[in-house]
N, C-alpha and C. Protein backbone atom coordinates (compact mmCIF):
# COMPACT_ATOMS: atom_id res chain seq x y z
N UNK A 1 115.50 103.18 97.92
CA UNK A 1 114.92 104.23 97.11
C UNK A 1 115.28 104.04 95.64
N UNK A 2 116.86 103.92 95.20
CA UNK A 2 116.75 103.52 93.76
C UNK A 2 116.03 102.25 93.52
N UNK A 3 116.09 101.00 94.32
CA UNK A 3 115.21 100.40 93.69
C UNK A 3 113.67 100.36 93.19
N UNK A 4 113.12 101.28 94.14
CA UNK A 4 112.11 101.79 93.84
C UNK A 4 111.68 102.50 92.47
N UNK A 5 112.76 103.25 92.36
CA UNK A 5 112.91 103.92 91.15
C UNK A 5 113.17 103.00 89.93
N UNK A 6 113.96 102.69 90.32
CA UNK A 6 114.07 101.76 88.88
C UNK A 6 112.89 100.93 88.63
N UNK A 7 112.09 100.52 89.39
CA UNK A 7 111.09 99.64 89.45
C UNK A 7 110.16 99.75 89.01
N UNK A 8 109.78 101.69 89.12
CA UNK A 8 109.03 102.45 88.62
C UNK A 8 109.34 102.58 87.26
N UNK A 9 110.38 102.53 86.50
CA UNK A 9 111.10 103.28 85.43
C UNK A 9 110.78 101.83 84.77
N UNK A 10 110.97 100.63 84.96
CA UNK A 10 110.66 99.54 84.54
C UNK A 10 109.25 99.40 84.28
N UNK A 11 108.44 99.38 84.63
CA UNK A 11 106.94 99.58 84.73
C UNK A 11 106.69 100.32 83.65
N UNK A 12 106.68 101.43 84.12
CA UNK A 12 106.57 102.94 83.19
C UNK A 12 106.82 102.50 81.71
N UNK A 13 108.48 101.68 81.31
CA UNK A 13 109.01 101.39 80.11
C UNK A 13 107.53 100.08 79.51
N UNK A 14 107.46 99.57 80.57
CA UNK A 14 106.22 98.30 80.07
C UNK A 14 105.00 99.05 79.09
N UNK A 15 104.38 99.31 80.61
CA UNK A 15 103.26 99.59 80.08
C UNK A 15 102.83 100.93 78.60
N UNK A 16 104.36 101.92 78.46
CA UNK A 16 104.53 102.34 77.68
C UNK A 16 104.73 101.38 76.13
N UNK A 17 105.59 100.62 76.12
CA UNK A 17 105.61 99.87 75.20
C UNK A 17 104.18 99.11 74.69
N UNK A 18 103.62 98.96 76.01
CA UNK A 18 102.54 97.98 75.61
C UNK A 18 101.33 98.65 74.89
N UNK A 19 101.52 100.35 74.83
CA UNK A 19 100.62 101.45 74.44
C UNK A 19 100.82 101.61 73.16
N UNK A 20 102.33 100.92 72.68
CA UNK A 20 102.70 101.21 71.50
C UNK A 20 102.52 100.41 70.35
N UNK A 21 101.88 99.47 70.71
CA UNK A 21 101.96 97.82 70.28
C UNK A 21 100.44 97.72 70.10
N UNK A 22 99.46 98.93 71.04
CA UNK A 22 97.95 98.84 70.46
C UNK A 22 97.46 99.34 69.15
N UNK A 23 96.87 98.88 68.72
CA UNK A 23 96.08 99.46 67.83
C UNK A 23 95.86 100.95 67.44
N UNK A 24 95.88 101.19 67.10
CA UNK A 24 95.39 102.65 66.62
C UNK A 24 94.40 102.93 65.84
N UNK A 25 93.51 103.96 65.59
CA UNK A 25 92.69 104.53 65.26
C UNK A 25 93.17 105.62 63.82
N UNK A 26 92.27 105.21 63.06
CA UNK A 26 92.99 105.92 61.61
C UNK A 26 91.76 106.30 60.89
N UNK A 27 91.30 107.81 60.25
CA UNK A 27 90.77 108.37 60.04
C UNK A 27 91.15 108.69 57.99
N UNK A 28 90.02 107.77 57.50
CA UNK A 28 90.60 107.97 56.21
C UNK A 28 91.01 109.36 55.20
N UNK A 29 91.65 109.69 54.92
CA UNK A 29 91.89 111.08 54.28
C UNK A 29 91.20 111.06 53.27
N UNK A 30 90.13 111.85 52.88
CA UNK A 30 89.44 111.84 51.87
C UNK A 30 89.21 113.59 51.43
N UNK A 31 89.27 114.55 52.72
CA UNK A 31 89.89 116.11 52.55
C UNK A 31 90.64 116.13 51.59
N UNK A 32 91.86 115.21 51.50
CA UNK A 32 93.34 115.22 51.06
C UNK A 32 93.06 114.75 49.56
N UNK A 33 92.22 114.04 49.54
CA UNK A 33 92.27 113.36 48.39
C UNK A 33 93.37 112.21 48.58
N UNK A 34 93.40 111.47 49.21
CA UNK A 34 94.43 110.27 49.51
C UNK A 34 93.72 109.04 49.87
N UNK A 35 92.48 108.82 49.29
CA UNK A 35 91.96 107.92 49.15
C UNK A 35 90.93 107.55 48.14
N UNK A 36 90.88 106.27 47.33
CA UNK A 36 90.22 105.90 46.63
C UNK A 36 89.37 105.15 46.13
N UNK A 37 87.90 104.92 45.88
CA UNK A 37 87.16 103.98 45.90
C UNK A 37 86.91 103.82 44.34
N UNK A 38 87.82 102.86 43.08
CA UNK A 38 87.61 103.00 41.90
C UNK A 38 86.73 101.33 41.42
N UNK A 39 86.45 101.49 40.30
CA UNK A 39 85.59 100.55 39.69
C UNK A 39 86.12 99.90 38.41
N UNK A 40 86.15 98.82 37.89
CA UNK A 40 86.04 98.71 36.69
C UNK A 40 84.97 97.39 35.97
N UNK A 41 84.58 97.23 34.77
CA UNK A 41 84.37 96.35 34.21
C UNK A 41 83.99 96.58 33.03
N UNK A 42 83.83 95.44 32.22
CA UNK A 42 84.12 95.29 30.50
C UNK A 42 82.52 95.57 29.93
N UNK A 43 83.68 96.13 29.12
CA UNK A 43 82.29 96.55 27.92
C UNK A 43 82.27 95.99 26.84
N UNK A 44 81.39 94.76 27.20
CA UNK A 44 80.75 94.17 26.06
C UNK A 44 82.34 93.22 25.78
N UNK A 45 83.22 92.99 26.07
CA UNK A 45 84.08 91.82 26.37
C UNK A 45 85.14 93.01 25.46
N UNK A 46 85.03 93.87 24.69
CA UNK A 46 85.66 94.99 23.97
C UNK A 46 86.77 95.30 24.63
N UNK A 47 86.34 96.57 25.78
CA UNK A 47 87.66 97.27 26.31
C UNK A 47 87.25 97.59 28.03
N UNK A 48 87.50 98.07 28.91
CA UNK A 48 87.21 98.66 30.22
C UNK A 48 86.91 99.92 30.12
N UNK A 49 85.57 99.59 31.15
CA UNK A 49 84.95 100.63 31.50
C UNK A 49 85.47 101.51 32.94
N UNK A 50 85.97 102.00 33.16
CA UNK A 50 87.09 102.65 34.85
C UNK A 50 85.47 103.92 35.82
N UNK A 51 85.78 103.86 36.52
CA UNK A 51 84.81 104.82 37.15
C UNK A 51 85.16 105.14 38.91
N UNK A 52 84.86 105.79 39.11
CA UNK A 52 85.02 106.05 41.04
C UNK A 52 83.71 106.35 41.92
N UNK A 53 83.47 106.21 43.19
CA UNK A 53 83.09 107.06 43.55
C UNK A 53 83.66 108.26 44.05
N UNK A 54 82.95 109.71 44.49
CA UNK A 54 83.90 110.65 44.74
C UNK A 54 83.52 111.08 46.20
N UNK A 55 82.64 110.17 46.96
CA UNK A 55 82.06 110.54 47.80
C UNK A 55 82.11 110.04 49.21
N UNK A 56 82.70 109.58 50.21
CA UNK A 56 83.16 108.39 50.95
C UNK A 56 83.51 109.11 52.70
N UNK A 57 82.98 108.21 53.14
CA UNK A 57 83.88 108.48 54.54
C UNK A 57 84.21 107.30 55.02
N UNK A 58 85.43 106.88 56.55
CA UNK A 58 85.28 105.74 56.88
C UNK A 58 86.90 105.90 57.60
N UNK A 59 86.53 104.85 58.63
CA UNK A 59 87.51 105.13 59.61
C UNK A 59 88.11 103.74 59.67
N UNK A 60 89.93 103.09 60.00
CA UNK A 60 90.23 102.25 60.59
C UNK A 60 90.54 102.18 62.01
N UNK A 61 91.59 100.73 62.09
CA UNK A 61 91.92 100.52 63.26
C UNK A 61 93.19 99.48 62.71
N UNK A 62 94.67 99.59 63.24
CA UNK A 62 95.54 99.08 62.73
C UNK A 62 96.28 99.24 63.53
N UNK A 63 96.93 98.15 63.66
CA UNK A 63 98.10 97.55 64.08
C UNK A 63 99.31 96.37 64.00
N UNK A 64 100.42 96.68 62.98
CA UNK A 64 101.20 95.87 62.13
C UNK A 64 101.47 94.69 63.69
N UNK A 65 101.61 95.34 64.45
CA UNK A 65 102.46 93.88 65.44
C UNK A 65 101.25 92.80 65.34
N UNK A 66 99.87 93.26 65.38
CA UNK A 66 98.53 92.27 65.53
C UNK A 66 97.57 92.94 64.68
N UNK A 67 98.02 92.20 63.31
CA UNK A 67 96.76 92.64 62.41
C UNK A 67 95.56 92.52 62.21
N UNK A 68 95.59 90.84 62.49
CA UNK A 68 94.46 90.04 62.98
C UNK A 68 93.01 91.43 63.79
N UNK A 69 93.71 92.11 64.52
CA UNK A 69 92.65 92.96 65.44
C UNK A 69 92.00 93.73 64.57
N UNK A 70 92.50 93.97 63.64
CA UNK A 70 92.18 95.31 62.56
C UNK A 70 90.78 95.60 62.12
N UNK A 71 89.97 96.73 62.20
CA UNK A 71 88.70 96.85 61.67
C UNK A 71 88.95 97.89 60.97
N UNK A 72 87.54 97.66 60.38
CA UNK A 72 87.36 99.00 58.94
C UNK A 72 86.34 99.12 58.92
N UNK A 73 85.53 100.52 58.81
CA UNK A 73 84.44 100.52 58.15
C UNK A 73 84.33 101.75 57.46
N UNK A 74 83.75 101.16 56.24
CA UNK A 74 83.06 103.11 55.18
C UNK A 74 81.88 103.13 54.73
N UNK A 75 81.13 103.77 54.57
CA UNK A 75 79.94 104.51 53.90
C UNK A 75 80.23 105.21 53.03
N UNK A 76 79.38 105.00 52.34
CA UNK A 76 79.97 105.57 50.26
C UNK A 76 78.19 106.09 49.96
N UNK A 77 78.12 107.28 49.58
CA UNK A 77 77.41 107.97 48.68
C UNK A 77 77.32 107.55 47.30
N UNK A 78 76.31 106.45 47.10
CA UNK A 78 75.94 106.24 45.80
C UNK A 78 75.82 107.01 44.44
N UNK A 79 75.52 107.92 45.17
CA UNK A 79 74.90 109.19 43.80
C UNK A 79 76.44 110.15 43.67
N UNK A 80 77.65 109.76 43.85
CA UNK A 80 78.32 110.19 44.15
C UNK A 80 79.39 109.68 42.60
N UNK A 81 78.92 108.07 41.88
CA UNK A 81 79.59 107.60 40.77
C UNK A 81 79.48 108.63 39.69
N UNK A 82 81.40 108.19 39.23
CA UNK A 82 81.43 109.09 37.94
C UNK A 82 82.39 108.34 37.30
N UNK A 83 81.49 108.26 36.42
CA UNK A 83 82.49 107.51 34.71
C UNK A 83 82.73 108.14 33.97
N UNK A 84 82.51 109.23 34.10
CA UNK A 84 83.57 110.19 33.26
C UNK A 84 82.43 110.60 31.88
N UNK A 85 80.93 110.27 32.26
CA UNK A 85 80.31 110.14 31.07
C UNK A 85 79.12 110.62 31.76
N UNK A 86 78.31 111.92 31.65
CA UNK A 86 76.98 112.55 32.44
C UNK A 86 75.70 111.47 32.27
N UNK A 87 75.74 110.99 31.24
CA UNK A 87 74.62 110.24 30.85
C UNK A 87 74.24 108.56 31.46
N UNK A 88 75.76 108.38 31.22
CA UNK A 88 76.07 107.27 31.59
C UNK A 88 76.32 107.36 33.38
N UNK A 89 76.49 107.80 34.11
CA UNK A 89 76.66 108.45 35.19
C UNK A 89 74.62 108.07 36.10
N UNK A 90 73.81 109.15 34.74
CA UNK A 90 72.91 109.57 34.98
C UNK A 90 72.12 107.66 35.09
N UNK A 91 72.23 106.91 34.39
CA UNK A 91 71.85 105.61 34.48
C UNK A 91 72.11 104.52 35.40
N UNK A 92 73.61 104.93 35.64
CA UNK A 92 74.07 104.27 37.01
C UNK A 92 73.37 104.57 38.33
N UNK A 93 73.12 105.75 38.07
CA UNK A 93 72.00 106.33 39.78
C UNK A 93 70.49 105.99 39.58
N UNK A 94 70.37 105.53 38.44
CA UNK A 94 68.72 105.00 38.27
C UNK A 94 68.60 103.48 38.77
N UNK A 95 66.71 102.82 38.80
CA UNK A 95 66.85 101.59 39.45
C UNK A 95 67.72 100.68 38.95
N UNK A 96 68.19 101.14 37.14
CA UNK A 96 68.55 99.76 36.57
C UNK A 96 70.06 99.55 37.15
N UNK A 97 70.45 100.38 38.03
CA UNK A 97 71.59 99.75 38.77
C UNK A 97 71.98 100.13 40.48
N UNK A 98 72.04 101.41 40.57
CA UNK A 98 72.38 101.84 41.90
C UNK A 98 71.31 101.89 42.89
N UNK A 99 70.12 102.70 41.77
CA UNK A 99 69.11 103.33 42.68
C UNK A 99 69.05 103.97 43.91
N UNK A 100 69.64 104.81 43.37
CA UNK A 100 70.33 106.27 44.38
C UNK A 100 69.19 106.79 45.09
N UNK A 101 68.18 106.92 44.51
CA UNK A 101 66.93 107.28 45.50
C UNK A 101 66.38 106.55 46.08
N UNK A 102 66.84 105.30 46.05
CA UNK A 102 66.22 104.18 47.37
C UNK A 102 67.24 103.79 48.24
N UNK A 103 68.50 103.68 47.71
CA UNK A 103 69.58 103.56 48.32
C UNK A 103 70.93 104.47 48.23
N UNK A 104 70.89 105.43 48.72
CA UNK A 104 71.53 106.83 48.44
C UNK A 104 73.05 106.08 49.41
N UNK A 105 73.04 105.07 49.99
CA UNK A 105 74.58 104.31 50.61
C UNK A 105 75.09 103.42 50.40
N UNK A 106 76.07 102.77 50.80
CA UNK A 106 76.66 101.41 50.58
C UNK A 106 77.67 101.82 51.86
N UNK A 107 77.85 100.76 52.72
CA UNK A 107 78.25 100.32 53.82
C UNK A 107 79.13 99.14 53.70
N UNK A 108 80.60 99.45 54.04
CA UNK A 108 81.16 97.91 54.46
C UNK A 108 81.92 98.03 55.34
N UNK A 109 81.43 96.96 56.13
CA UNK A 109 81.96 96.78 58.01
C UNK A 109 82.92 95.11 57.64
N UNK A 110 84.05 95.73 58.32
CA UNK A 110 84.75 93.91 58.39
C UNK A 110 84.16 93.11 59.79
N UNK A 111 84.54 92.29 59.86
CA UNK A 111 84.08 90.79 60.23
C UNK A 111 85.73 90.33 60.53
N UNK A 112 86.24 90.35 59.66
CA UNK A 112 87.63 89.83 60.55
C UNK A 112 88.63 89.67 59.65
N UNK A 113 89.66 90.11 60.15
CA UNK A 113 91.15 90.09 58.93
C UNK A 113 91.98 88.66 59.35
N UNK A 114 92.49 88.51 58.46
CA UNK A 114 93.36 87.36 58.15
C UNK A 114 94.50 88.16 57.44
N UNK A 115 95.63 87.39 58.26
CA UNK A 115 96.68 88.31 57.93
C UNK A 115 97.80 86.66 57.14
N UNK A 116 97.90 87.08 55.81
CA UNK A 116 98.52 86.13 54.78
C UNK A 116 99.94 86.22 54.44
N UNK A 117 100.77 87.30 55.76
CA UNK A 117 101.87 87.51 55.41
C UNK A 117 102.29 88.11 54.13
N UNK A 118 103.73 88.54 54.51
CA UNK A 118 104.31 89.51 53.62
C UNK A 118 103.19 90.67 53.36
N UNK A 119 102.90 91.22 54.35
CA UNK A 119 102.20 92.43 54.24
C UNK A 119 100.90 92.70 53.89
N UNK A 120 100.46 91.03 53.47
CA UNK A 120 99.01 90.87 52.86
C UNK A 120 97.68 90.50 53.45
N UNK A 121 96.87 90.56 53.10
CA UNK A 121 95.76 90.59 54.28
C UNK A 121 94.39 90.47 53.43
N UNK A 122 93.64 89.22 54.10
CA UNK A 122 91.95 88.90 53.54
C UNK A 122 91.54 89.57 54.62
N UNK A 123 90.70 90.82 54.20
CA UNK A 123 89.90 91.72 55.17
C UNK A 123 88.21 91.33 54.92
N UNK A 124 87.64 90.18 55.23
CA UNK A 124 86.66 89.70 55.44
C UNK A 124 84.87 90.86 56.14
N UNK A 125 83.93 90.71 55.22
CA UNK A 125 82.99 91.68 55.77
C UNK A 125 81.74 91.58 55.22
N UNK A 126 81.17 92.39 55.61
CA UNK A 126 79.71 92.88 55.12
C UNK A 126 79.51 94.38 54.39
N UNK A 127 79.33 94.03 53.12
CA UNK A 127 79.15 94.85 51.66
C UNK A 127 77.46 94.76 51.71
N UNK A 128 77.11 96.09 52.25
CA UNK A 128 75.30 96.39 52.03
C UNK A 128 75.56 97.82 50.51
N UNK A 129 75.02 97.28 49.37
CA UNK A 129 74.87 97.67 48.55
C UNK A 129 73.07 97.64 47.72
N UNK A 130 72.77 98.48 47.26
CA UNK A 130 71.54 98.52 46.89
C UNK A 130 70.46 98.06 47.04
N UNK A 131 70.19 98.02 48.40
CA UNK A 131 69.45 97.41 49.73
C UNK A 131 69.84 96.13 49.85
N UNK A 132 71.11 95.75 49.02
CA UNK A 132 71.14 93.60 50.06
C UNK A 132 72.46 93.99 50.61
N UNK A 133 73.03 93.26 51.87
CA UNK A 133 73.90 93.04 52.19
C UNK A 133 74.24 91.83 52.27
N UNK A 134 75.86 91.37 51.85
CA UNK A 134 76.66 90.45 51.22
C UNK A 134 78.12 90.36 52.14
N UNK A 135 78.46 88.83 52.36
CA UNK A 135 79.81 88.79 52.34
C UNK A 135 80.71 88.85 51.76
N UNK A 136 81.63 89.76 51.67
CA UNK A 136 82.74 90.15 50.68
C UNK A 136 83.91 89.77 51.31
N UNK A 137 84.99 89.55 50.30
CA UNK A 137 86.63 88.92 50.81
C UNK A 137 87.39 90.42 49.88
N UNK A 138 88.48 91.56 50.82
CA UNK A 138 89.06 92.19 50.09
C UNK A 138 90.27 91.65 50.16
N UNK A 139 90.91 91.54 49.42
CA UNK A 139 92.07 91.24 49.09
C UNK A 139 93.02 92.28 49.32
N UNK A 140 93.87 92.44 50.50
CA UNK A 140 94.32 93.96 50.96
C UNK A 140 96.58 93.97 50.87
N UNK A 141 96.66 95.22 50.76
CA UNK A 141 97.78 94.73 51.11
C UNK A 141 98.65 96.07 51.80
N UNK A 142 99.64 95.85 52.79
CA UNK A 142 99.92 97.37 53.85
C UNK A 142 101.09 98.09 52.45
N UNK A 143 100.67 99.02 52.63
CA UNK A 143 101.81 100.04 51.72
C UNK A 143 102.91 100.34 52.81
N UNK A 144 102.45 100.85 53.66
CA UNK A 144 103.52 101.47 54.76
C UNK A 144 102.69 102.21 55.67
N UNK A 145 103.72 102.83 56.88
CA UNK A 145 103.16 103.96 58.01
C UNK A 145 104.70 104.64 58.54
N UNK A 146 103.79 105.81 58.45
CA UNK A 146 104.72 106.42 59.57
C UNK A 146 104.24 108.16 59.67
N UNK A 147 105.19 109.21 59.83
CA UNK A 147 104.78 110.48 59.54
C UNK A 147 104.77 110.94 58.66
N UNK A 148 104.07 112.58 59.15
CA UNK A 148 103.47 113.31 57.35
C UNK A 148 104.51 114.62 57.51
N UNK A 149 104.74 115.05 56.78
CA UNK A 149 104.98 116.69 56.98
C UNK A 149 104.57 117.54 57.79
N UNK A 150 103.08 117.53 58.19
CA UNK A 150 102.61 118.48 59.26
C UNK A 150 101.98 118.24 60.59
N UNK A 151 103.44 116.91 60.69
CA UNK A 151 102.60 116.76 62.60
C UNK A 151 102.24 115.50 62.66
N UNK A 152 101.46 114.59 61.78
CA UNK A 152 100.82 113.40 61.48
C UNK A 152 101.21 112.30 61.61
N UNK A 153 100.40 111.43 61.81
CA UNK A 153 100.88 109.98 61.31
C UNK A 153 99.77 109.32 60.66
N UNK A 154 100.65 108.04 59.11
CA UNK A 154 99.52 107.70 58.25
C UNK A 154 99.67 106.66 57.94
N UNK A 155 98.55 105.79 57.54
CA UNK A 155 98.97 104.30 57.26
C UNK A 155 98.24 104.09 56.07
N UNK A 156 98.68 103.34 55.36
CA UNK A 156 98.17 103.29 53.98
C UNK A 156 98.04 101.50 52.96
N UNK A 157 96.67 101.75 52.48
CA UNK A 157 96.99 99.95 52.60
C UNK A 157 96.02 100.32 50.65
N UNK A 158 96.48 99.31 49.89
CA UNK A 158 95.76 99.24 48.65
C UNK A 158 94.81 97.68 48.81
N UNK A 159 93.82 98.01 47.99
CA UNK A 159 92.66 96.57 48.17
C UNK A 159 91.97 96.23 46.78
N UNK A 160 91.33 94.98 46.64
CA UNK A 160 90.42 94.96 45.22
C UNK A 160 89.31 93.66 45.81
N UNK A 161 88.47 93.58 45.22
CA UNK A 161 87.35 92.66 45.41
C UNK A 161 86.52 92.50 43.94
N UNK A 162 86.01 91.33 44.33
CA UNK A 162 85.24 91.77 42.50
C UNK A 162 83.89 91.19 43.37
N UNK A 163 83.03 91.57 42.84
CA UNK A 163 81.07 91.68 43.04
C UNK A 163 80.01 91.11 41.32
N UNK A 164 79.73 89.95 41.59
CA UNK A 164 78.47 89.78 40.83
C UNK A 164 77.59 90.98 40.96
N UNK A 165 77.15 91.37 39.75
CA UNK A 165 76.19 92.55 39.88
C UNK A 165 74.88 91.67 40.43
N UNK A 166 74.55 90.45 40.01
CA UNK A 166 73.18 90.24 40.57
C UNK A 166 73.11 89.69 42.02
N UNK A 167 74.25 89.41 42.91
CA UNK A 167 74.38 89.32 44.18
C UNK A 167 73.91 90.59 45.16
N UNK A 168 73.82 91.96 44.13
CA UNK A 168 73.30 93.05 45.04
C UNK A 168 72.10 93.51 44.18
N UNK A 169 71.08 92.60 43.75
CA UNK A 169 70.15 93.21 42.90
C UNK A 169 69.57 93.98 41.59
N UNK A 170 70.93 94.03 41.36
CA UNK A 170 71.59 94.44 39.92
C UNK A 170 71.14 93.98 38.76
N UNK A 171 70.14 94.07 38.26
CA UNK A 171 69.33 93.07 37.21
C UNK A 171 69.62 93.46 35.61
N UNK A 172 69.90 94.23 35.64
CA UNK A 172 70.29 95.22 34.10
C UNK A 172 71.15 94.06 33.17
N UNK A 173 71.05 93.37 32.11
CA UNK A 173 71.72 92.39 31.79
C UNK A 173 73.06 93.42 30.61
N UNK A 174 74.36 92.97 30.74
CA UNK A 174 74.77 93.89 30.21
C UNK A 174 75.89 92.57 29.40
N UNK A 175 75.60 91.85 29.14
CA UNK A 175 76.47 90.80 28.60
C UNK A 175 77.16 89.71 29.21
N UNK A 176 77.81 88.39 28.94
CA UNK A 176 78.27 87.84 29.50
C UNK A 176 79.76 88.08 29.58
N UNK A 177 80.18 88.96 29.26
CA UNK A 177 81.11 89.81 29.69
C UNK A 177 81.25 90.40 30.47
N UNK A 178 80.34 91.32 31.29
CA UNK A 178 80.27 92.28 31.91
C UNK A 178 78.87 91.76 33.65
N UNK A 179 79.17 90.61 33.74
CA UNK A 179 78.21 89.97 35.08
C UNK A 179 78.98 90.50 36.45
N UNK A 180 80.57 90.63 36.22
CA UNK A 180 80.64 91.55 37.46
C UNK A 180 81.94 92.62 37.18
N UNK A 181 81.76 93.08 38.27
CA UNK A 181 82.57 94.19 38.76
C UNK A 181 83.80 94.18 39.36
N UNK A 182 84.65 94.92 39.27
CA UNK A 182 86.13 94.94 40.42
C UNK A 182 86.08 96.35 40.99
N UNK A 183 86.22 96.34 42.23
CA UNK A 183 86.69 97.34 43.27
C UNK A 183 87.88 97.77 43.47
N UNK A 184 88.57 98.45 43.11
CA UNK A 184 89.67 98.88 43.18
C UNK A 184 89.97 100.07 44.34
N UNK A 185 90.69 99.73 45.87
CA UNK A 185 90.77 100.72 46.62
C UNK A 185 91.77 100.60 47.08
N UNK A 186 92.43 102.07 47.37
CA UNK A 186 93.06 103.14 47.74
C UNK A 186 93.23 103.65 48.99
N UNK A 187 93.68 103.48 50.25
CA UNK A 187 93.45 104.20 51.64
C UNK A 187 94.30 104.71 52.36
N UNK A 188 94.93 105.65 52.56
CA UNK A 188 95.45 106.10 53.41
C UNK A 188 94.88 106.89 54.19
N UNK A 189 94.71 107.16 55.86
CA UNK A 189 94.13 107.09 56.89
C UNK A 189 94.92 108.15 57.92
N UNK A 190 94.56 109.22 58.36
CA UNK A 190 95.79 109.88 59.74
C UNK A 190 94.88 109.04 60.85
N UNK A 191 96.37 109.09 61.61
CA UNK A 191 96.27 108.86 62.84
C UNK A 191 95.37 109.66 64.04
N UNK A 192 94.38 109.45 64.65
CA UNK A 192 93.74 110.23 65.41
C UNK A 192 94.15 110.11 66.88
C-alpha cells in the first residue's frame, strides 16, 4: 500500500511539474495601460518624429524553459495613431499613408521565435499593414515574470523592428532621411 502511494505521489509530482514547464497563455494588458506600440522616424534628417498607436489588442504564449514554442499575435487600429499633432495625425489616416478607411488594421502573427540567449529573442512573422502583408524580424527581449499585487501573474518582454515605408505601400516620398520607420514595443501580458 505505501508503495502504491508513493508511486502515486511520484506521478502526481511528474506530471505536475510537467504542467509547469508548459507554456502559458498571456493576455496583453492594454486596460492597464502596460503596453506599448510606439513609432519613430526622422524629419527631414533634422530631429525625430515619436508617435504611438493607442489602440491594440493581442494575446501571447510563453514559456522561459522552451521559448522556441512562443507565439504572439496583435491587431492594431490604424485610425488609432497619435503624434501628438491633430493635423498631422489627420494625414497619417489618409491614403498618403495609413489609409484608415481601407485599412482600418494591421495584424502581426509570428511564424517562429528564435531564442539568442541571454534573454533575447528574433520573434519572426507576418506584419499585414495597409493591405500588404510582409515578413518582419522583431528583435525582442524578456524583462521578467512573475506576480502582480492582485492575484496575477505577468510577463513582460520589450521589442523594436524597423519597416521600409514602401514595403507596405507607403508611397508619400518624405526624404531620404525618412524611407523608414522603427517600432518600438512594450508588452506586458496577465496570465490567463
Amino acid at each position: 500500500m505505501l508503495k502504491k502511494t508513493l508511486a502515486a505521489l511520484a506521478l502526481g509530482s511528474v506530471l505536475l511539474g510537467a504542467g509547469q514547464a508548459m507554456a502559458a497563455d498571456y493576455l496583453i494588458d492594454k486596460e492597464g495601460q502596460h503596453a506599448f506600440v510606439n513609432f519613430k522616424i526622422s524629419h527631414l534628417g533634422y530631429s525625430w518624429l515619436y508617435g504611438t498607436f493607442r489602440d491594440f489588442d493581442g494575446h501571447f504564449s510563453f514559456d522561459a524553459a522552451q521559448p522556441e514554442a512562443s507565439k504572439v499575435k496583435v491587431t492594431l487600429k490604424t485610425a488609432s495613431v497619435d503624434s501628438n499633432h491633430a493635423e498631422r495625425d489627420k494625414h497619417l489616416r489618409s491614403p498618403d499613408f495609413l489609409n484608415v478607411a481601407k485599412h482600418p488594421t494591421a495584424t502581426f502573427e509570428s511564424t517562429q521565435v528564435k531564442p539568442n540567449g541571454n534573454g533575447s529573442f528574433d520573434i519572426l512573422g507576418n506584419l499585414s499593414l495597409n493591405g500588404v502583408t510582409r515578413p518582419v524580424t522583431i528583435a525582442a527581449r524578456f524583462i521578467g515574470e512573475g506576480k502582480d499585487p492582485w492575484g496575477g501573474y505577468r510577463a513582460g518582454f520589450e521589442g523594436s523592428t524597423r519597416l521600409a515605408l514602401k514595403d507596405f505601400g507607403i508611397q508619400k516620398d518624405l526624404g531620404p532621411a525618412s524611407q523608414e520607420v522603427e517600432l518600438i514595443l512594450s508588452v506586458e501580458g496577465v496570465r490567463q
